[in-house]
Protein backbone atom coordinates (compact mmCIF):
# COMPACT_ATOMS: atom_id res chain seq x y z
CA UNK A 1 -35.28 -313.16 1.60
CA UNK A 2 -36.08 -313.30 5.61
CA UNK A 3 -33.70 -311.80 8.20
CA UNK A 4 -33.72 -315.22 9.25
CA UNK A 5 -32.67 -316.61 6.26
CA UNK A 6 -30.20 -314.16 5.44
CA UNK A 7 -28.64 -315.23 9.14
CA UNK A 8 -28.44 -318.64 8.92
CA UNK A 9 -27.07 -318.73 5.10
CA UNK A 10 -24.48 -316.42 6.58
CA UNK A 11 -24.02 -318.23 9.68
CA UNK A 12 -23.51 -321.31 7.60
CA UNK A 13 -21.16 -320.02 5.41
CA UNK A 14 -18.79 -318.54 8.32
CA UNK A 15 -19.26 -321.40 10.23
CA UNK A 16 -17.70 -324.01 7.21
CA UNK A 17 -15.18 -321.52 6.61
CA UNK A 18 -13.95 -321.58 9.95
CA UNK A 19 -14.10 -325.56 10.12
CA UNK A 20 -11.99 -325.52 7.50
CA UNK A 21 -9.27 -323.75 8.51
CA UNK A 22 -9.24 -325.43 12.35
CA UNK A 23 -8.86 -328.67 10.82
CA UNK A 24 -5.83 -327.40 8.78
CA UNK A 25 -2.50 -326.59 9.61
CA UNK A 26 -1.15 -326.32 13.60
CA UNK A 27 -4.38 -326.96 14.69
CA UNK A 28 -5.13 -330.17 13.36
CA UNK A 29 -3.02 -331.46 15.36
CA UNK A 30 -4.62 -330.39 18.62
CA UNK A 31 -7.98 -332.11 17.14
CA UNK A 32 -6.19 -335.14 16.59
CA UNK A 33 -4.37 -335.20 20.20
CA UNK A 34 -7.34 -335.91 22.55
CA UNK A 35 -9.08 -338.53 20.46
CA UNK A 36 -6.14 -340.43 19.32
CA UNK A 37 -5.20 -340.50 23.49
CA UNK A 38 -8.73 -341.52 24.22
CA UNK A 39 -8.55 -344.78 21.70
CA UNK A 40 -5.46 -345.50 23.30
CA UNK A 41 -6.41 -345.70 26.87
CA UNK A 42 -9.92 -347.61 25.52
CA UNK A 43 -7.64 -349.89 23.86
CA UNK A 44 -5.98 -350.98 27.00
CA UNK A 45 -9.72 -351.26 28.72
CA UNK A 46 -10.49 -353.74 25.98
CA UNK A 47 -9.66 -356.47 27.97
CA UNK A 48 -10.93 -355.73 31.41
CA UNK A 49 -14.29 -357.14 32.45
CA UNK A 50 -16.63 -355.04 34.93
CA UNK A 51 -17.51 -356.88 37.98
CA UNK A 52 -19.48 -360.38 36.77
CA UNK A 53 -21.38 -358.50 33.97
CA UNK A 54 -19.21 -360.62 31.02
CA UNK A 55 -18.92 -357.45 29.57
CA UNK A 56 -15.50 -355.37 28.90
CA UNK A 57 -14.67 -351.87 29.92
CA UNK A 58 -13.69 -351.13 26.74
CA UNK A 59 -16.90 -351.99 25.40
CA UNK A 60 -18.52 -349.71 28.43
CA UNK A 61 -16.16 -346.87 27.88
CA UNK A 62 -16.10 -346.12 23.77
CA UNK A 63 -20.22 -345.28 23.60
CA UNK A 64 -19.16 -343.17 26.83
CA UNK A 65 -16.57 -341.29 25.53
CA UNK A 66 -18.44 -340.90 22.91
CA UNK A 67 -20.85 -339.05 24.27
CA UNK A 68 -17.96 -337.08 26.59
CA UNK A 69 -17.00 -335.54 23.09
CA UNK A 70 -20.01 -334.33 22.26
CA UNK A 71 -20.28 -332.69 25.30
CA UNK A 72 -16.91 -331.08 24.99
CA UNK A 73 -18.53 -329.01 22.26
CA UNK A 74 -19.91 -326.89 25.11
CA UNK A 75 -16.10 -325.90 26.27
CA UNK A 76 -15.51 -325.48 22.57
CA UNK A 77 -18.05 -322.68 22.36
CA UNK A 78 -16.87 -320.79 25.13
CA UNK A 79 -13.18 -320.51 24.24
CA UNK A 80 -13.67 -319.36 20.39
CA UNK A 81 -16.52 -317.36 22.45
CA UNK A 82 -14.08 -315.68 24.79
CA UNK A 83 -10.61 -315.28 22.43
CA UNK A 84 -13.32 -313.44 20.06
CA UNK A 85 -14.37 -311.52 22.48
CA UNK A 86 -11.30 -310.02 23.09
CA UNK A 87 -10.30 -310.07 19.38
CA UNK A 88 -13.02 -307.81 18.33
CA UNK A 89 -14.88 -310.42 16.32
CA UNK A 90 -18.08 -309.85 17.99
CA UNK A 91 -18.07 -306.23 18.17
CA UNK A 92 -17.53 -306.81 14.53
CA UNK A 93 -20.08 -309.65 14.23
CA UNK A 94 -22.51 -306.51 16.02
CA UNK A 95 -21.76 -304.14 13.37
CA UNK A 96 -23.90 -305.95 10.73
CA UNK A 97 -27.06 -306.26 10.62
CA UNK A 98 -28.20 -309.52 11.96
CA UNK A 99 -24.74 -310.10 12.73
CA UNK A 100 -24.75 -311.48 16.23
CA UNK A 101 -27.27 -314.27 15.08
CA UNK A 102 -25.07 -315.09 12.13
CA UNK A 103 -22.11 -315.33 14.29
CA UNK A 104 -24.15 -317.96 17.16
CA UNK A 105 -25.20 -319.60 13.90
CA UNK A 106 -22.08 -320.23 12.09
CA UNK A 107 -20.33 -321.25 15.85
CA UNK A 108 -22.98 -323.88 15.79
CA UNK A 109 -21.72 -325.22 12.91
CA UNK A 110 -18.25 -324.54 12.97
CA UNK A 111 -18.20 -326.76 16.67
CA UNK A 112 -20.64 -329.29 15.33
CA UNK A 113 -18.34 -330.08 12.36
CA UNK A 114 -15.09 -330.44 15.00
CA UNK A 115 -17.47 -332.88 17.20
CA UNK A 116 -18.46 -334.76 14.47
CA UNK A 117 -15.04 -335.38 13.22
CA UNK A 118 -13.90 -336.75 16.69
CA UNK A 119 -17.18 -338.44 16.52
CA UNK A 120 -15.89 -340.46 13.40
CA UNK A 121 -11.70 -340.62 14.51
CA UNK A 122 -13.16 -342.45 18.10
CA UNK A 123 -16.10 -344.72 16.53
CA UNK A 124 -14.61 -345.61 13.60
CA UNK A 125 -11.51 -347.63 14.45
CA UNK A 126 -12.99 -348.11 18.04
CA UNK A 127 -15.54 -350.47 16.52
CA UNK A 128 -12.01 -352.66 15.21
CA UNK A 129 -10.13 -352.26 18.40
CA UNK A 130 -13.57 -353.55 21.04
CA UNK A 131 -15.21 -356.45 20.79
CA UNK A 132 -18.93 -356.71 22.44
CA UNK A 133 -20.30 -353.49 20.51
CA UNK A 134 -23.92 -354.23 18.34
CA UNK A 135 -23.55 -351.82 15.27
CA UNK A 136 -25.06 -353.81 12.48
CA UNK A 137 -29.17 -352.60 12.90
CA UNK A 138 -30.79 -349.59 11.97
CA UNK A 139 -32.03 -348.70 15.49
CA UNK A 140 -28.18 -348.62 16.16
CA UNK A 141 -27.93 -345.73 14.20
CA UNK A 142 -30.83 -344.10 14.78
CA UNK A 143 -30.67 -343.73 18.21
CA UNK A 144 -26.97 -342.62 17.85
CA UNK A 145 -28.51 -339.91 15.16
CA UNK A 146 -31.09 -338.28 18.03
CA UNK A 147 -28.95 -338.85 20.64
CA UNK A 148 -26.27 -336.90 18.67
CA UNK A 149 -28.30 -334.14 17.81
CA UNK A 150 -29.93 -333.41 20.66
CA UNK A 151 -26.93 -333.45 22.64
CA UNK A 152 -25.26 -331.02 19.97
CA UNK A 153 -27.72 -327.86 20.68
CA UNK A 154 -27.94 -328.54 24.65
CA UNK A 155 -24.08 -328.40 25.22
CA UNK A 156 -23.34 -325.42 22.82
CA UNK A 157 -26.36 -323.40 23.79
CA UNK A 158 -25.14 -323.58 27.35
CA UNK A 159 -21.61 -323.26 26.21
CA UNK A 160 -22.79 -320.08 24.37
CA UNK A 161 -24.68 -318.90 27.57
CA UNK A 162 -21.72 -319.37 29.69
CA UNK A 163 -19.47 -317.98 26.85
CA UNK A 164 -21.14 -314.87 26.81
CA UNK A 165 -21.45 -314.76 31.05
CA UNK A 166 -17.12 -314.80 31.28
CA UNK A 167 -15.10 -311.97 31.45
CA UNK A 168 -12.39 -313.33 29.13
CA UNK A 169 -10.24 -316.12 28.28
CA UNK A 170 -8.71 -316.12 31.31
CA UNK A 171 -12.17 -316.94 33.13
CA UNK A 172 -12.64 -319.52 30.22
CA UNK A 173 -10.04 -322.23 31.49
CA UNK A 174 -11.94 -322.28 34.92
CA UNK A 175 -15.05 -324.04 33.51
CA UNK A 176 -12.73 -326.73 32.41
CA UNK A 177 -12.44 -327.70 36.06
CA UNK A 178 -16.15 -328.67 37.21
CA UNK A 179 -16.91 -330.15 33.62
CA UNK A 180 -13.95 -332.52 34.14
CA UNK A 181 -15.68 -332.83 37.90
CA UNK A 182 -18.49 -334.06 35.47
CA UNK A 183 -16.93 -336.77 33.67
CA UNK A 184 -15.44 -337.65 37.06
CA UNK A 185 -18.83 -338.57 38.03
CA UNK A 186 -21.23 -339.46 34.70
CA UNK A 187 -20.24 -342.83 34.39
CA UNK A 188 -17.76 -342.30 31.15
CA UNK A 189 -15.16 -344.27 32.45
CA UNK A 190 -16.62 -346.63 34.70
CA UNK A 191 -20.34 -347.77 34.95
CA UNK A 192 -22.42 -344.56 37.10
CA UNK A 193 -24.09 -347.67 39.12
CA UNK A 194 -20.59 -348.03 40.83
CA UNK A 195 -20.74 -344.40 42.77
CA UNK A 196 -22.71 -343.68 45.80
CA UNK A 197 -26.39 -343.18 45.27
CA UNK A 198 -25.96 -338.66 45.80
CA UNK A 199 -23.06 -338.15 43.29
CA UNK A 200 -25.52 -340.95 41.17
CA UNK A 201 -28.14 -338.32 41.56
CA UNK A 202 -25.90 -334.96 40.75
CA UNK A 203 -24.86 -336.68 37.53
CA UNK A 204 -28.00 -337.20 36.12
CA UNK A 205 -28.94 -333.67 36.03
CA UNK A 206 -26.64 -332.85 33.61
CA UNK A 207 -25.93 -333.70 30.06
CA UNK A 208 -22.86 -335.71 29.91
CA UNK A 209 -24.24 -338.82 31.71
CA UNK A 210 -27.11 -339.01 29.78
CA UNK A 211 -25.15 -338.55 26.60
CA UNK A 212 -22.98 -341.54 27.61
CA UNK A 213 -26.17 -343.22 28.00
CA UNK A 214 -27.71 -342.69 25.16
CA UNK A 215 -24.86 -344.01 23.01
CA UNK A 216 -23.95 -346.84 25.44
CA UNK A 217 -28.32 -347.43 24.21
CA UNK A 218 -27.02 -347.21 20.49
CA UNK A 219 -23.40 -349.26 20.54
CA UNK A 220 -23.88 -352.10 23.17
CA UNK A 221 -26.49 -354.92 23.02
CA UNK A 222 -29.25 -355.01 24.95
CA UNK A 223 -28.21 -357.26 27.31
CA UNK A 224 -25.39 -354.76 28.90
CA UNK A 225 -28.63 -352.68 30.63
CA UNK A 226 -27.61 -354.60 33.47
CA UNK A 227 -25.04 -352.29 34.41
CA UNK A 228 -26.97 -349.43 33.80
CA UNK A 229 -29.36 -347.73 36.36
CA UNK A 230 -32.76 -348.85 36.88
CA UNK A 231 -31.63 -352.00 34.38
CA UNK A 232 -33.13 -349.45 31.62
CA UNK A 233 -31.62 -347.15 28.79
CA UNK A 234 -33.86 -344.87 29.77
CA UNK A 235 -34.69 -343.02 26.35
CA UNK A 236 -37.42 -341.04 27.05
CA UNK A 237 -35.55 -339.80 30.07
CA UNK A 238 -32.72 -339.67 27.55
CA UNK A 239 -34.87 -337.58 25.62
CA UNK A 240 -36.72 -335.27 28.16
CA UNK A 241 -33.75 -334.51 29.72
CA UNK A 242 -31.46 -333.40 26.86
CA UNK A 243 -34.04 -331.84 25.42
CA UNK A 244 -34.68 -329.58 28.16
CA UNK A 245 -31.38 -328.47 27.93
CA UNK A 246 -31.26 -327.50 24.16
CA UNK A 247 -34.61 -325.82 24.61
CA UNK A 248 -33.53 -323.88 27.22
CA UNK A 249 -30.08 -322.96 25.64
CA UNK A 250 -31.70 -321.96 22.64
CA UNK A 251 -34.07 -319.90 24.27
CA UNK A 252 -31.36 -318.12 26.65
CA UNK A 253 -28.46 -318.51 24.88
CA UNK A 254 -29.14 -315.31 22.01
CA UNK A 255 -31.21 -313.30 24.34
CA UNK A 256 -27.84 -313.64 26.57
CA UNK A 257 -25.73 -312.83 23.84
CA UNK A 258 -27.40 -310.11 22.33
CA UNK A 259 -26.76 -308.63 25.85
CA UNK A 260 -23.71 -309.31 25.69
CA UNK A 261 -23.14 -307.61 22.07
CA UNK A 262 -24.68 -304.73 23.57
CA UNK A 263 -22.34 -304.20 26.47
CA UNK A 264 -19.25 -304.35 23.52
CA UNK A 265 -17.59 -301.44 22.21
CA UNK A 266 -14.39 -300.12 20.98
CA UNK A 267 -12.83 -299.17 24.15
CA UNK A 268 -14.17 -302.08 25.92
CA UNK A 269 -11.94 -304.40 23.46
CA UNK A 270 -8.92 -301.89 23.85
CA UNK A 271 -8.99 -302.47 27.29
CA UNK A 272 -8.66 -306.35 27.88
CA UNK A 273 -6.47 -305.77 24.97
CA UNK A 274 -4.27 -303.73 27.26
CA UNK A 275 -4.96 -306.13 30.08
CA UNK A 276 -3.52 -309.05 27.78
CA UNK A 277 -0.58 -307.46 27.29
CA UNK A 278 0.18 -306.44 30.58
CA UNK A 279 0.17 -310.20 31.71
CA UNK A 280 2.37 -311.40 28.65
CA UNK A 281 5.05 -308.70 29.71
């Protein structure tokens, strides 16, 4: 059996392990929190039209949000990536042999399983709640499928790259700030086409609007381009663009955290150890 092989069996064994137990116990809850708040707030856009488009905001917003979640993955990966730093897990995880692989591996999974589940708790009774969404063909579903999966590997590879590039969990919490900046500004919770033409242009460098794009592409008939830039879903921008961003993070993302791994030792996790402790007192 491959090193290769040997790491992603592993990987994908930790990795459904772990799923398991976050969507167990105290935890669950937490998983349940955000989603259950985001149907909520889509339920009361249900009614509300945009502009003269005949379309509602609730019908704009669930695809959207949609793709928000999936994008949230990339925080995901740099918390468990941070708390385990300071654990020890990876300095464990660097012990074994193809350990540090195995770990990014079974991350991959354990974070794809958790977005997938929100995936389902917003889509599912979303599709009962808004009226206005087209989910009865198969290009429906196949677009959401490559749309999904693409946008799975770009936001955790960067989340791993930036989860190795933190000093701790502390540093974590800051990232939060400019990806909610993001969402601000990617046309999740009001169409993009409505913000001036620069903050148009700094959102469509990055993931999260095309994400909401590509699922607005999937759920809503074709007729609701309209509102979308260019009066086009775009997809093989969709495409090109998300791509780029998983093939980069999967390039950088284990050279970066086999650097990382590197720089770990004993005494390195005794001291932000220490460091924890000092704050909590």
């Amino acid at each position: 059996m491959s090193q290769t092989t040997t790491a992603l069996r592993a990987g994908g064994t930790r990795g459904l392990i772990e799923l398991r137990q976050s969507l167990s116990g105290g935890e669950l809850f937490g998983h349940l929190f955000w989603p259950t708040a985001t149907l909520v707030a889509v339920f009361l856009l249900r009614g509300r039209t945009f502009a003269d488009s005949g379309f509602t905001l609730g019908a704009l917003v669930l695809p959207s949000v949609l793709g928000m979640f999936i994008a949230f993955g990339m925080l995901l990966v740099v918390q468990y990536l941070s708390a385990e730093r300071e654990d020890g897990t990876l300095l464990r995880a660097k012990a074994t042999p193809n350990g540090v692989r195995g770990y990014f591996i079974g991350k991959l999974v354990t974070v794809s399983g958790t977005v997938l589940a929100y995936v389902v708790i917003l889509l599912v009774p979303g599709v009962l709640i808004v009226d206005g969404l087209d989910t009865g063909g198969l290009d429906t579903w196949l677009t959401l499928a490559w749309v999904l999966l693409l946008g799975l590997v770009a936001t955790q590879s960067i989340g791993a790259m930036l989860g190795a590039l933190i000093s701790g969990a502390r540093s974590a919490g800051y990232i939060s700030l400019p990806a909610l900046g993001l969402v601000a500004i990617s046309g999740v919770f009001y169409p993009i086409t409505a913000l001036p033409g620069w903050l148009e242009w700094i959102a469509q460098v990055f993931p999260i609007y095309w994400l909401g794009l590509g699922m607005r592409s999937a759920l809503l008939p074709h007729s609701a381009v309209t509102v979308e830039v260019g009066d086009s879903w775009r997809h093989l921008e969709t495409a090109g663009v998300l791509g780029a961003w998983a093939l980069l993070g999967l390039i950088a993302a284990p050279i970066v955290l086999r650097r990382m791994a590197r720089r770990e030792s004993g005494s390195s996790v005794a001291e932000r150890r220490a460091k924890a402790l000092q704050r909590i007192g």
